[in-house]
C-alpha atoms as a PDB file:
ATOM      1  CA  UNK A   1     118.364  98.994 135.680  1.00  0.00           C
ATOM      2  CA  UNK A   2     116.966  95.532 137.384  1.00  0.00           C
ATOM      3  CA  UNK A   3     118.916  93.438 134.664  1.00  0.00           C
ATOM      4  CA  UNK A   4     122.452  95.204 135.954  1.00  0.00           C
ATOM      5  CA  UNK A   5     121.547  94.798 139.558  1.00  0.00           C
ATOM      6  CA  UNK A   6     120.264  91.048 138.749  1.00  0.00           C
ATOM      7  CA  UNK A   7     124.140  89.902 139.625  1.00  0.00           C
ATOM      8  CA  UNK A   8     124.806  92.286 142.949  1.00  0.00           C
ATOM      9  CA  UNK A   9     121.336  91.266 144.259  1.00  0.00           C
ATOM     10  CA  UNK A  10     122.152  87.432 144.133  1.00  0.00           C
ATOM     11  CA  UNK A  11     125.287  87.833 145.430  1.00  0.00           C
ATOM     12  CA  UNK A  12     124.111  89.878 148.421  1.00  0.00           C
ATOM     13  CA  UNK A  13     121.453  87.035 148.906  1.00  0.00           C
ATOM     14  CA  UNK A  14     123.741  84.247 148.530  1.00  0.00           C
ATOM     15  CA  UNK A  15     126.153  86.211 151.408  1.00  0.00           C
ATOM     16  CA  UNK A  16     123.343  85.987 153.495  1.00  0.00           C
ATOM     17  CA  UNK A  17     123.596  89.669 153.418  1.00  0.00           C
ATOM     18  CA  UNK A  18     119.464  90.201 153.975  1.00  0.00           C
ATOM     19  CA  UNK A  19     119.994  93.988 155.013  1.00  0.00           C
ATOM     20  CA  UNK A  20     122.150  94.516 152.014  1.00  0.00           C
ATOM     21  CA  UNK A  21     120.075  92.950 149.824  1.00  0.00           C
ATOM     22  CA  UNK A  22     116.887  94.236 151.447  1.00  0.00           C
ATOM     23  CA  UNK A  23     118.332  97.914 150.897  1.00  0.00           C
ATOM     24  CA  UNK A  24     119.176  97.668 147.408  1.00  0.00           C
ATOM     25  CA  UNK A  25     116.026  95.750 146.419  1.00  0.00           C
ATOM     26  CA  UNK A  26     113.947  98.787 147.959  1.00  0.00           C
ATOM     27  CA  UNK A  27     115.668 101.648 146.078  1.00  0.00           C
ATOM     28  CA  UNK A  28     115.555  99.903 142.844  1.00  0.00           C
ATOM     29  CA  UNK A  29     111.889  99.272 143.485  1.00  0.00           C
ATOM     30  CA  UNK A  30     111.656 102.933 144.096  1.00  0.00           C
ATOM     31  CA  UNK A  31     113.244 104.395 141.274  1.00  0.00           C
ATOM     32  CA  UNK A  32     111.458 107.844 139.760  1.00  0.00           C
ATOM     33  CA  UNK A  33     112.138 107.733 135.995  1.00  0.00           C
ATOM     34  CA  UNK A  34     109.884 110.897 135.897  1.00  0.00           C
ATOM     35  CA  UNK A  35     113.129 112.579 133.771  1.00  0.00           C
ATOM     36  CA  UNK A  36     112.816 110.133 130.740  1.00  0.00           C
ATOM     37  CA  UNK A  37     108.960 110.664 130.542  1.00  0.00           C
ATOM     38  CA  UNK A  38     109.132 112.441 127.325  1.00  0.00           C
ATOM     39  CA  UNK A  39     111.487 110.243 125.830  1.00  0.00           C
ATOM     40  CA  UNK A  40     109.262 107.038 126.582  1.00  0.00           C
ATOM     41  CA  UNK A  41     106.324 109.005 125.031  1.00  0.00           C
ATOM     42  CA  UNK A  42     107.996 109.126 122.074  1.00  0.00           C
ATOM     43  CA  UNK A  43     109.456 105.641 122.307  1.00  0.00           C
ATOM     44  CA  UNK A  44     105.801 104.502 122.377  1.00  0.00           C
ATOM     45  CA  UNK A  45     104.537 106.032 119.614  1.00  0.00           C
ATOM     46  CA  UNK A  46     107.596 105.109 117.882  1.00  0.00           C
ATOM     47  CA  UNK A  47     106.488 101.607 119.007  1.00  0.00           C
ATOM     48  CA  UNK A  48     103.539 101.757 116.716  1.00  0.00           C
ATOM     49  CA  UNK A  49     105.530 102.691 113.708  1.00  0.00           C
ATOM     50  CA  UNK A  50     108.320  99.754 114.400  1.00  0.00           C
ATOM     51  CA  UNK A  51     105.339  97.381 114.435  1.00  0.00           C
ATOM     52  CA  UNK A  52     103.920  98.245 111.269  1.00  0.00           C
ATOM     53  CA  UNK A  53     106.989  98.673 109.385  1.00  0.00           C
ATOM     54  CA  UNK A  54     108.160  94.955 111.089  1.00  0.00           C
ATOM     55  CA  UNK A  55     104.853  93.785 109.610  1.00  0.00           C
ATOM     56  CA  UNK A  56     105.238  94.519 106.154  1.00  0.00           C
ATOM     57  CA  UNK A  57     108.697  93.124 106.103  1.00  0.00           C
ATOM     58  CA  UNK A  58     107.995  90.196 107.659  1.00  0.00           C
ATOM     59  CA  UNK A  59     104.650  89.038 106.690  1.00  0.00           C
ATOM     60  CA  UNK A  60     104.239  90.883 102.966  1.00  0.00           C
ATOM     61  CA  UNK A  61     107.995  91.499 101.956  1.00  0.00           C
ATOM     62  CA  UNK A  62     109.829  88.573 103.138  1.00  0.00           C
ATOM     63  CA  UNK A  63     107.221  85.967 102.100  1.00  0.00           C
ATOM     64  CA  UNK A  64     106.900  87.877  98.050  1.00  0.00           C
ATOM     65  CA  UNK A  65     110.418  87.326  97.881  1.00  0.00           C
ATOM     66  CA  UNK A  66     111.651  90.784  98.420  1.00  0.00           C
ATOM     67  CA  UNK A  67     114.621  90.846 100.782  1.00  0.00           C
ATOM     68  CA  UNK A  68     116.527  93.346  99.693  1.00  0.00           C
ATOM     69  CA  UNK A  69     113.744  95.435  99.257  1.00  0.00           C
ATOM     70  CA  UNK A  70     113.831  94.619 103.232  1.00  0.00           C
ATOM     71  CA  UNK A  71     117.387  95.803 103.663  1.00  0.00           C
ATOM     72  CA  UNK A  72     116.662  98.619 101.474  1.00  0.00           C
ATOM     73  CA  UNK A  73     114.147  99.834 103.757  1.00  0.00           C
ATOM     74  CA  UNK A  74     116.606  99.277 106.830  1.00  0.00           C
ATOM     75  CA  UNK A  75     119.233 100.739 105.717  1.00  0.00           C
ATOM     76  CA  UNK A  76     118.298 104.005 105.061  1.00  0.00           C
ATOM     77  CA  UNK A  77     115.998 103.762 108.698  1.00  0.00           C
ATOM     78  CA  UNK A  78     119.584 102.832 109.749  1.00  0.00           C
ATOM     79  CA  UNK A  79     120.800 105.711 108.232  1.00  0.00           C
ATOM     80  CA  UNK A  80     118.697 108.059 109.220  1.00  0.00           C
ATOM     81  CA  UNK A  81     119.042 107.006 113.161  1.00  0.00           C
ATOM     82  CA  UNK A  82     122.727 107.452 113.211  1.00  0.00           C
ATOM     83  CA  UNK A  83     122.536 111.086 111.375  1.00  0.00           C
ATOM     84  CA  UNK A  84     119.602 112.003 113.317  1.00  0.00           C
ATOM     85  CA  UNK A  85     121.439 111.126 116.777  1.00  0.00           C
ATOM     86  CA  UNK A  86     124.592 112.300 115.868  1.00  0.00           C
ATOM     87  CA  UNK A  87     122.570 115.469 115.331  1.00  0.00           C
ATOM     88  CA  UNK A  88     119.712 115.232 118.409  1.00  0.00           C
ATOM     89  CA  UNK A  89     121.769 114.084 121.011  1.00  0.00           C
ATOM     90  CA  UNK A  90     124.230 116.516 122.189  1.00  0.00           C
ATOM     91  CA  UNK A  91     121.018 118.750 122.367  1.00  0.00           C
ATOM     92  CA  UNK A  92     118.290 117.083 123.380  1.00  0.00           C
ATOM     93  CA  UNK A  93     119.735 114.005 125.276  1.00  0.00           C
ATOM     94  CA  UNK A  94     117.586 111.209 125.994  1.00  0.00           C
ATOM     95  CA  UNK A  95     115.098 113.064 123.772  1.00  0.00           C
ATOM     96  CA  UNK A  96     117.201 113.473 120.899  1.00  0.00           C
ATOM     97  CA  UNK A  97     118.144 109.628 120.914  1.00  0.00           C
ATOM     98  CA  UNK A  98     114.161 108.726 120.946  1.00  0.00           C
ATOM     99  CA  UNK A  99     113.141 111.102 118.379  1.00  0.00           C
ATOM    100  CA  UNK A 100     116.029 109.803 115.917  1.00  0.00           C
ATOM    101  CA  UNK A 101     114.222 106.674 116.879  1.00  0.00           C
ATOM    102  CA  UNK A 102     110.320 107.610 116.162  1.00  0.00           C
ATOM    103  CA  UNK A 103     111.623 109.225 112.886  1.00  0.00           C
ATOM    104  CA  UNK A 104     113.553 106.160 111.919  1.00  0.00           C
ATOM    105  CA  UNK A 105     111.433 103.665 112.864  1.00  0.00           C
ATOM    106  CA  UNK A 106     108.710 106.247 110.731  1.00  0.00           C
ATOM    107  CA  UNK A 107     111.186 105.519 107.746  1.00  0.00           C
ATOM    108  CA  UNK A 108     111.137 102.144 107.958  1.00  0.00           C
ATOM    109  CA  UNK A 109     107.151 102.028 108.373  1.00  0.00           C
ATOM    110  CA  UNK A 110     106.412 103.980 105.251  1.00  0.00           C
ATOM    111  CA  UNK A 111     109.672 102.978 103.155  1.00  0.00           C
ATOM    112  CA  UNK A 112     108.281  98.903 103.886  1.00  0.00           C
ATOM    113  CA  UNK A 113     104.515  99.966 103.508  1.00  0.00           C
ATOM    114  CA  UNK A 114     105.205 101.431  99.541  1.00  0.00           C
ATOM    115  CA  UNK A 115     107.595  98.453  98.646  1.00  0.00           C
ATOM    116  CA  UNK A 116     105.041  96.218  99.777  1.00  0.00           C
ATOM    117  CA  UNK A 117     102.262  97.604  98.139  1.00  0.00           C
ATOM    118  CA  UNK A 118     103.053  95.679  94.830  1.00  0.00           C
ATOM    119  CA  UNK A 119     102.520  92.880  96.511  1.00  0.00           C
ATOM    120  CA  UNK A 120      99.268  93.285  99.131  1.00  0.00           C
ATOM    121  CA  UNK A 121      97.599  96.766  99.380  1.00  0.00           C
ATOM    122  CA  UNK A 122      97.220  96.502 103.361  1.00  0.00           C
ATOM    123  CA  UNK A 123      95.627  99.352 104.922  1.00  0.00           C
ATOM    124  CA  UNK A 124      93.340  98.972 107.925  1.00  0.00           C
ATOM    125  CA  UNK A 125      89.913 100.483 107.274  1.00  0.00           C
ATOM    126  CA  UNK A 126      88.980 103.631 108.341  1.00  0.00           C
ATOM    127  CA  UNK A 127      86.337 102.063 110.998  1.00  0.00           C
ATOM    128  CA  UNK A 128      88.868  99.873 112.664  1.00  0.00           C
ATOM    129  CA  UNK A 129      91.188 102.494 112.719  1.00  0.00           C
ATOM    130  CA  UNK A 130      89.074 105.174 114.063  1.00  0.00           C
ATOM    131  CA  UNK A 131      88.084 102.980 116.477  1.00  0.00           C
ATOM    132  CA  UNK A 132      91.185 101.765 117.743  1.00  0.00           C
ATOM    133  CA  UNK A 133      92.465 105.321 117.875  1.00  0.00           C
ATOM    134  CA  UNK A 134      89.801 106.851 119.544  1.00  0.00           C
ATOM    135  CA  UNK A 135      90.438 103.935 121.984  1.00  0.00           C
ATOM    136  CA  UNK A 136      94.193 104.766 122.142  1.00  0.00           C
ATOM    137  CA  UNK A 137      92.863 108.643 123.124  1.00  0.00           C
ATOM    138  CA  UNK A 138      90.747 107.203 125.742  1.00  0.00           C
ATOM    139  CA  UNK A 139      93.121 104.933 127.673  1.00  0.00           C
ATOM    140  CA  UNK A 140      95.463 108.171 127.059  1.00  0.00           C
ATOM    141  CA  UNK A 141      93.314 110.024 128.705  1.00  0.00           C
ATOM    142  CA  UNK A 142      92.447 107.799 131.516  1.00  0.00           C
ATOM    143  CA  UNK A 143      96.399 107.254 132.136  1.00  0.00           C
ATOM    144  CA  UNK A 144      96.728 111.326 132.504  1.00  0.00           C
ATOM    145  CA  UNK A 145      93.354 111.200 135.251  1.00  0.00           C
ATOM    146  CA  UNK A 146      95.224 108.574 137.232  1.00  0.00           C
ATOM    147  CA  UNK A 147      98.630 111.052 137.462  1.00  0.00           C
ATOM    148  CA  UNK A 148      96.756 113.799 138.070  1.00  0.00           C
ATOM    149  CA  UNK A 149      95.622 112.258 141.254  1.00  0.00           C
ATOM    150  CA  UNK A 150      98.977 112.032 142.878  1.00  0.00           C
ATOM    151  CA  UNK A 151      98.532 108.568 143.872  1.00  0.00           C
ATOM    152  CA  UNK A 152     101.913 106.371 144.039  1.00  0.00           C
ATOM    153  CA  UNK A 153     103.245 104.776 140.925  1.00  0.00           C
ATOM    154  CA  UNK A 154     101.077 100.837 142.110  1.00  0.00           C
ATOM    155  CA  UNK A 155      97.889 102.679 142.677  1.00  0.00           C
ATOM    156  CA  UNK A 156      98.293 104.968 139.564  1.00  0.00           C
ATOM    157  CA  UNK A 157      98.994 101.927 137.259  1.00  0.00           C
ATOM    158  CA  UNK A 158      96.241 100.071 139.206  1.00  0.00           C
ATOM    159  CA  UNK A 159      93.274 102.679 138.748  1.00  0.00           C
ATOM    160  CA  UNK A 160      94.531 103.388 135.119  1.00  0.00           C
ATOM    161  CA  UNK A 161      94.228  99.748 134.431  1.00  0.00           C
ATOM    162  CA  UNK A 162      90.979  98.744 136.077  1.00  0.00           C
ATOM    163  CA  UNK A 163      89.422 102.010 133.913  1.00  0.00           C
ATOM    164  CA  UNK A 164      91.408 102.189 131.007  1.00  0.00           C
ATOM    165  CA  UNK A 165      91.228  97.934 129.854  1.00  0.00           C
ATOM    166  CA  UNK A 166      87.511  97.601 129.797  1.00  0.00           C
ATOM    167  CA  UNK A 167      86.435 100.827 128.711  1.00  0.00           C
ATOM    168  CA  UNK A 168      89.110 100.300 125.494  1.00  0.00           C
ATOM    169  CA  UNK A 169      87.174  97.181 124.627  1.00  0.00           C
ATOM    170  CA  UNK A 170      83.678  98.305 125.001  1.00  0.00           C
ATOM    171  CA  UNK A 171      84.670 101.499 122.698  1.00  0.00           C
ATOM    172  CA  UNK A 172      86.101  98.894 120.153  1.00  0.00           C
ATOM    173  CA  UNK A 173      82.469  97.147 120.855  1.00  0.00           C
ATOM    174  CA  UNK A 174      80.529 100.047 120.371  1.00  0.00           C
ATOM    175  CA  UNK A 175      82.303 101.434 116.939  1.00  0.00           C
ATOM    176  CA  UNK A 176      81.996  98.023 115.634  1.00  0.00           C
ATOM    177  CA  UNK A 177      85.329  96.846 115.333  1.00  0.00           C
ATOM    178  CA  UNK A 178      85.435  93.990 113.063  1.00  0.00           C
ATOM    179  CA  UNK A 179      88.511  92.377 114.879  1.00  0.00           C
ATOM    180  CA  UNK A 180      87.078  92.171 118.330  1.00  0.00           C
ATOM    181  CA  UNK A 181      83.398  91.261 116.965  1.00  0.00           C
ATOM    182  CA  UNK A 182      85.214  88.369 114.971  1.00  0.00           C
ATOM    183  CA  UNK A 183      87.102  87.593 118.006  1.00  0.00           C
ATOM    184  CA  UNK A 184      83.846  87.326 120.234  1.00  0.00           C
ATOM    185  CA  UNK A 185      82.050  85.528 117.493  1.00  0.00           C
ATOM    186  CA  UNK A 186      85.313  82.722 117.036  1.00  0.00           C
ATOM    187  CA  UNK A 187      85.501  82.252 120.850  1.00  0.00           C
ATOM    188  CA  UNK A 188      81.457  81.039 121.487  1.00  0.00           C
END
């Protein structure tokens, strides 16, 4: 939305046209995206997926020499996505178009993780990932405390963040997370 008004606001500001520009700037500021809620919850964990599959293409795949393997695993993600919102869509809008992209981005995740595997076995252990998902649940659950309130979207994002940062690390502390203990030990 604020990259299509980008070209409208600056021309209303170069026009001198402060009222205009005040106007537009406000409602744009004050957009409620409350519709597409579900479909950024699944966008976000789809997130997780794209990142992992990315990593074994880029960092295991890639570097071993297996590009097509690479494209292998894309194209049938690719695949998938198009089927999957040529099928979601028309029924589940919005939501439709991000589960085709959770499951696709799934596809690529797993399809890149068992190529790879030949060539690094890269799992995270089960401590780091317990503890980074039970982290995960608690900022999750911190996030739904600071809606429940009713506050406006500054002070909801605000409260959520000055409870849900810290406590994530000090879980990570307290389960031992070898990342963020080598982290603190690397930065004395």
């Amino acid at each position: 939305m604020i990259v299509v008004t980008v070209p409208r606001l600056a021309c209303l500001y170069g026009q001198k046209g402060g009222e205009f520009f005040q106007k537009l700037a406000r409602q744009i500021a004050d957009l409620d995206f409350a519709p597409a809620a579900g479909a950024m919850k699944l966008l976000g964990l789809a997130l997780v997926f794209s990142l992992l599959g990315w990593f074994y293409m880029a960092a295991v795949l890639v570097p071993a020499r297996q590009e097509r393997a690479a494209l292998l695993a894309i194209s049938i993600a690719s695949v998938v996505n198009v089927s999957l919102n040529f099928l979601l869509i028309p029924a589940f809008k919005e939501a439709g178009a991000a589960l085709a992209t959770l499951l696709a981005d799934l596809v690529t995740c797993l399809a890149c993780y068992f190529l790879a595997k030949k060539s690094a076995r890269l799992l995270p252990s089960g401590k780091k990932l317990a503890s980074s998902l039970l982290g995960c649940l608690y900022v999750y659950l911190v996030c739904q405390a600071a809606l429940a309130k009713g506050l406006g979207p500054g002070a909801t994002v605000f409260w959520a963040a000055l409870w849900a940062i810290p406590g994530y690390f000090v879980i990570l502390y307290m389960l031992g997370n070898r990342v963020l203990l080598e982290f603190k030990r690397g930065s004395r």
